[in-house]
Protein backbone atom coordinates (compact mmCIF):
# COMPACT_ATOMS: atom_id res chain seq x y z
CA UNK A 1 3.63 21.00 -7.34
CA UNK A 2 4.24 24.60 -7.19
CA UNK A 3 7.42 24.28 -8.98
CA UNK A 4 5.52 22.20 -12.25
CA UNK A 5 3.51 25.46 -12.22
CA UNK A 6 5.90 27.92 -12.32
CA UNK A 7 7.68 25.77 -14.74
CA UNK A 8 4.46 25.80 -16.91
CA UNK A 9 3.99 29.54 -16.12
CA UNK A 10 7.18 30.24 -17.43
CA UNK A 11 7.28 28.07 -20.80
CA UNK A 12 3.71 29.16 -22.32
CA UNK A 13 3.59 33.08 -20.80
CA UNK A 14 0.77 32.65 -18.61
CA UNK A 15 0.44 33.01 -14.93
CA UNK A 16 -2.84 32.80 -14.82
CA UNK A 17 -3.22 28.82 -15.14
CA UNK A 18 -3.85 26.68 -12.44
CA UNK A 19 -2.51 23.60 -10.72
CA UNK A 20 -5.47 21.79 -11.94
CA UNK A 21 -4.65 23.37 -15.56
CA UNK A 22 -1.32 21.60 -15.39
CA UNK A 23 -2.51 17.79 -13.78
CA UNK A 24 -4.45 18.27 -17.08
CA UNK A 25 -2.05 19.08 -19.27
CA UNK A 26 -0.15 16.25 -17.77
CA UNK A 27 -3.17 13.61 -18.49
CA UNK A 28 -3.56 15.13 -21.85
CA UNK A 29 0.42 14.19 -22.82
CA UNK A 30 0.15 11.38 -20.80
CA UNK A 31 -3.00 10.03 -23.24
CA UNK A 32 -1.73 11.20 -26.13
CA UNK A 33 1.37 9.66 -26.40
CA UNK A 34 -0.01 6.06 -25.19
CA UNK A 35 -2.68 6.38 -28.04
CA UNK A 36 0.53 7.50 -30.47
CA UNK A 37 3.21 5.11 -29.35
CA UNK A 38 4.62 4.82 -32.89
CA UNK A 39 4.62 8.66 -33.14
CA UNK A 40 6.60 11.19 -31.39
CA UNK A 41 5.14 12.30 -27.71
CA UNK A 42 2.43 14.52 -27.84
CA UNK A 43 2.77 17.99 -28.27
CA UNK A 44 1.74 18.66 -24.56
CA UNK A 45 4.90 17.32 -22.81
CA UNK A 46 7.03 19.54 -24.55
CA UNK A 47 5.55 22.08 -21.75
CA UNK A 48 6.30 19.64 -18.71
CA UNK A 49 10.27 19.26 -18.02
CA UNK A 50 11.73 15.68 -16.28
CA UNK A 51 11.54 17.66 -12.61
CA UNK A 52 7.68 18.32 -13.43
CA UNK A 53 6.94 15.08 -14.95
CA UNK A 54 8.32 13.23 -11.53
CA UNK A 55 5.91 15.55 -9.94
CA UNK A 56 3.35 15.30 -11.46
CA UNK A 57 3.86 11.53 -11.34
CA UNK A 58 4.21 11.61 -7.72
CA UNK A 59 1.17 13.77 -7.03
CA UNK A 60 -0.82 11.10 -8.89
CA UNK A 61 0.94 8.30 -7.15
CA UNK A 62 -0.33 9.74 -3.45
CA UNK A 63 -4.24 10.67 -4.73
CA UNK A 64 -4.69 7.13 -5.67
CA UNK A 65 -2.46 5.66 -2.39
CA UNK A 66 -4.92 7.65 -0.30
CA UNK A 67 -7.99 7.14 -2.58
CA UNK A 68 -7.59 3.30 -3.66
CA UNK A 69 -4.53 1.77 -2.37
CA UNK A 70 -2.67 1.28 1.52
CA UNK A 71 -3.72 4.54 2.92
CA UNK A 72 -6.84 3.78 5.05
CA UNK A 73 -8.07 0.06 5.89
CA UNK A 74 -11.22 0.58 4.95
CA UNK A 75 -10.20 1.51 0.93
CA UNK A 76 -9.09 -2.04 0.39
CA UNK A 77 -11.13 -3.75 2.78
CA UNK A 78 -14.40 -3.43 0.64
CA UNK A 79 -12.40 -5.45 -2.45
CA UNK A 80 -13.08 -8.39 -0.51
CA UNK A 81 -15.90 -9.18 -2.47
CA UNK A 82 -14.04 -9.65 -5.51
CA UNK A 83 -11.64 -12.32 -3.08
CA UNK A 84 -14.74 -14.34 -2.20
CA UNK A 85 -15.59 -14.49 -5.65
CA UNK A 86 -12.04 -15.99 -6.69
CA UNK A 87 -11.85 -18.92 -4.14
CA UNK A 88 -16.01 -19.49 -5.49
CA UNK A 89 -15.10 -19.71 -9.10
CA UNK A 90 -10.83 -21.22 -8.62
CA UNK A 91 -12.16 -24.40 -6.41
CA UNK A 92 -11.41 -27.49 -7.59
CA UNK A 93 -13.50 -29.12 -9.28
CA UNK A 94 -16.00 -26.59 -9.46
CA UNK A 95 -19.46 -26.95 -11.86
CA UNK A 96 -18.47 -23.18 -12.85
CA UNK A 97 -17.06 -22.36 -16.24
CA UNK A 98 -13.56 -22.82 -16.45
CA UNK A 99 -12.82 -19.48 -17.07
CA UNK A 100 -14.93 -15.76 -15.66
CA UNK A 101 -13.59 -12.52 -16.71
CA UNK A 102 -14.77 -9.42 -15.05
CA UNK A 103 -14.00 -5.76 -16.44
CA UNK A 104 -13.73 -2.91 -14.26
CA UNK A 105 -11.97 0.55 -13.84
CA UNK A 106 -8.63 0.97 -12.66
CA UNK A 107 -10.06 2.18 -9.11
CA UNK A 108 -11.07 -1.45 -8.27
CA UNK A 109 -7.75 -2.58 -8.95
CA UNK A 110 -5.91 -0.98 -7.10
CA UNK A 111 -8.06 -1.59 -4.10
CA UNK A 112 -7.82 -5.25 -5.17
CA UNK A 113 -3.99 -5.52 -5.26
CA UNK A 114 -3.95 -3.27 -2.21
CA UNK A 115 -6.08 -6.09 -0.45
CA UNK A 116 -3.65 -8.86 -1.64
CA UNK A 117 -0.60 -7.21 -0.44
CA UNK A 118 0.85 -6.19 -4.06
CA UNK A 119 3.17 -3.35 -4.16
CA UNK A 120 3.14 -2.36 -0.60
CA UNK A 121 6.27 0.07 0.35
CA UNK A 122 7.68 -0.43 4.38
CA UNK A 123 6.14 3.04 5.05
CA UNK A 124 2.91 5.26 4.13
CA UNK A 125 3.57 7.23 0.98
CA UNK A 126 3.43 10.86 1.95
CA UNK A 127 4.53 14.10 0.73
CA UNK A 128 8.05 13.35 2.30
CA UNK A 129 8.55 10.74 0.17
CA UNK A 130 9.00 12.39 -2.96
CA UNK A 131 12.59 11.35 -3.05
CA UNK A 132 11.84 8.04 -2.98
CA UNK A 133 12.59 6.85 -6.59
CA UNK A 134 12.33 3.08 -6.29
CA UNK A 135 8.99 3.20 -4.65
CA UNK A 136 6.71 0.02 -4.76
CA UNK A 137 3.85 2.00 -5.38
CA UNK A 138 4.15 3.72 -8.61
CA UNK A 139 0.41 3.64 -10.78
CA UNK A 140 2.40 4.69 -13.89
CA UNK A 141 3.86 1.20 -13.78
CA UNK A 142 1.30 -0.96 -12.33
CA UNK A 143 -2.25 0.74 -13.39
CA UNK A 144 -0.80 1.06 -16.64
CA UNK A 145 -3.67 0.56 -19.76
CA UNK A 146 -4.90 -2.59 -20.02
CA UNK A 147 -3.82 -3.68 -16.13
CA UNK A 148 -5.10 -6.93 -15.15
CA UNK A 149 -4.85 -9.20 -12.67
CA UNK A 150 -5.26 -13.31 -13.13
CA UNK A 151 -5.83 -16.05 -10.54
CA UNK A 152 -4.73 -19.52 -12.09
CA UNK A 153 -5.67 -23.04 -11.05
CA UNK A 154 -3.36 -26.09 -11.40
CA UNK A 155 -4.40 -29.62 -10.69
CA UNK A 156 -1.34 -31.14 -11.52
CA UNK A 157 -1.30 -35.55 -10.03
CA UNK A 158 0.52 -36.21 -6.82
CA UNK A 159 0.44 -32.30 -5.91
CA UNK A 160 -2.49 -29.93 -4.34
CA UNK A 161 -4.36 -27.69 -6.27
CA UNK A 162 -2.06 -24.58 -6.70
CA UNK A 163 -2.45 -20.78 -8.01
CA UNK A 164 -0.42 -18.73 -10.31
CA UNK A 165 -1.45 -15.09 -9.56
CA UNK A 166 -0.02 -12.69 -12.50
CA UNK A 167 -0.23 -8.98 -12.77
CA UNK A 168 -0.15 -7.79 -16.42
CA UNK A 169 0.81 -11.17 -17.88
CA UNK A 170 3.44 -11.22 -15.03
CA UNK A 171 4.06 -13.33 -12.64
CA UNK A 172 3.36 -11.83 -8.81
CA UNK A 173 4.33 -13.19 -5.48
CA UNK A 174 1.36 -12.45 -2.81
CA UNK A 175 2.88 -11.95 0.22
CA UNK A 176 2.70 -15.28 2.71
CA UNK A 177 3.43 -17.67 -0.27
CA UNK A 178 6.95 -18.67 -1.21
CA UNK A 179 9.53 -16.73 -3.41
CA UNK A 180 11.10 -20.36 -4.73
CA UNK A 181 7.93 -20.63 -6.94
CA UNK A 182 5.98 -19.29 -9.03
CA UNK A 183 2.89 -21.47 -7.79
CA UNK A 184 0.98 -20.64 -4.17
CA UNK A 185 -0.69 -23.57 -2.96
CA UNK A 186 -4.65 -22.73 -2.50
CA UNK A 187 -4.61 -23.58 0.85
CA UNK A 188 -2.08 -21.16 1.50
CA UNK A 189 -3.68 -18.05 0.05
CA UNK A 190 -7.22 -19.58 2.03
CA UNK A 191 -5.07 -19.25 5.11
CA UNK A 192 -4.03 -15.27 4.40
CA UNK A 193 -7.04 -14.34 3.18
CA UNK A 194 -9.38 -16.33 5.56
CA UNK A 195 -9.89 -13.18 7.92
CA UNK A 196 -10.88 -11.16 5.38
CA UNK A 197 -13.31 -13.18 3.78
CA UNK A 198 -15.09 -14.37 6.99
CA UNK A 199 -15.56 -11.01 7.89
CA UNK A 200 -16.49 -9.86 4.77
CA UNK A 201 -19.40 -8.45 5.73
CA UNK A 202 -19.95 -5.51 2.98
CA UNK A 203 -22.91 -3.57 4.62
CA UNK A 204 -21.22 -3.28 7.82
CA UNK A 205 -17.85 -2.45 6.24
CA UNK A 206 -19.24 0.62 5.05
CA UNK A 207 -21.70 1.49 7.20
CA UNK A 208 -21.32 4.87 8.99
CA UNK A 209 -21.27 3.67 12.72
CA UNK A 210 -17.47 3.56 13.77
CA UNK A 211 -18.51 0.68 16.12
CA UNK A 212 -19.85 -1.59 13.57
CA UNK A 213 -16.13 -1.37 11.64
């Protein structure tokens, strides 16, 4: 991080900025340029180089691995809520409407796909793994604008009910259910998740008595 500084330092003449100066003048060129995709970037990258950009990304990448994805248990434990809520409204045959949308910030998501097992690298993201280019967990790419995440029912005759989980109009493989399809069965994903929802037990998951977690 100390290097995007210096870098900044350097371009605009003013040592007196901050690291939290330059996360912001990340965000801002980050924002800009999404809202102006037709246009050239915004103004504000032209003071972040491609070593600074990476860092900044990366920075980002471990406050929201530590603050809403696979850093603690307890982050992505309390989205299981929001799984009880999918096997309520995908059962078959179910008097709810065929379709429920929920909106929510980006925060919930992650904690969400953290609970399903989307994204997951083989070790912790830390500081030493800034190297790491082909990292699983990258929010740039998957907490994108606009991320969402769809559960899909199929009834289908001579088969059991199945689910088509897709991340931003993609298709996703939860981890348990076979690579050779596209479609999960939902008993499958009732037997990976069963723990979870059982025990989902939202007081108590948050409560501040160690012994009660």
């Amino acid at each position: 991080m100390l290097a995007a500084l210096k870098n900044v330092q350097r371009k605009i003449q003013q040592f007196d900025i901050s690291v939290n100066d330059v996360r912001l003048i990340y965000t801002i060129c980050a924002f800009e340029t999404a809202w102006n995709r037709h246009k050239e970037a915004s103004v504000w990258c032209q003071l972040l180089d491609k070593n600074s950009l990476e860092i900044l990304e990366f920075a980002e990448d471990l406050e929201y691995y530590w603050n809403d994805g696979y850093g603690y248990n307890l982050t992505y434990r309390i989205a299981c809520p929001t799984v009880q809520d999918m096997f309520k409204h995908i059962e078959p045959q179910s008097s709810l409407p065929n379709a429920t949308f929920y909106f929510t910030h980006s925060g919930t998501l992650l904690k969400l796909m953290a609970h399903l097992g989307l994204y997951k690298d083989s070790s912790p993201l830390t500081y030493k793994n800034f190297n790491k280019k082909q990292r699983a967990w990258r929010t740039s790419l998957i907490d994108s604008f606009a991320t969402n995440l769809a559960f899909v029912l199929y009834e289908c005759e001579n088969s059991k009910p199945m689910i088509l989980t897709m991340h931003q109009e993609r298709v996703v493989y939860i981890p348990g259910c076979p690579r050779n399809s596209d479609l999960c069965s939902l008993q499958t994903i009732r037997q990976l998740f069963a723990a979870s929802v059982e025990n989902c037990d939202f007081t108590k998951i948050c409560s501040k008595n160690p012994e009660s977690n």
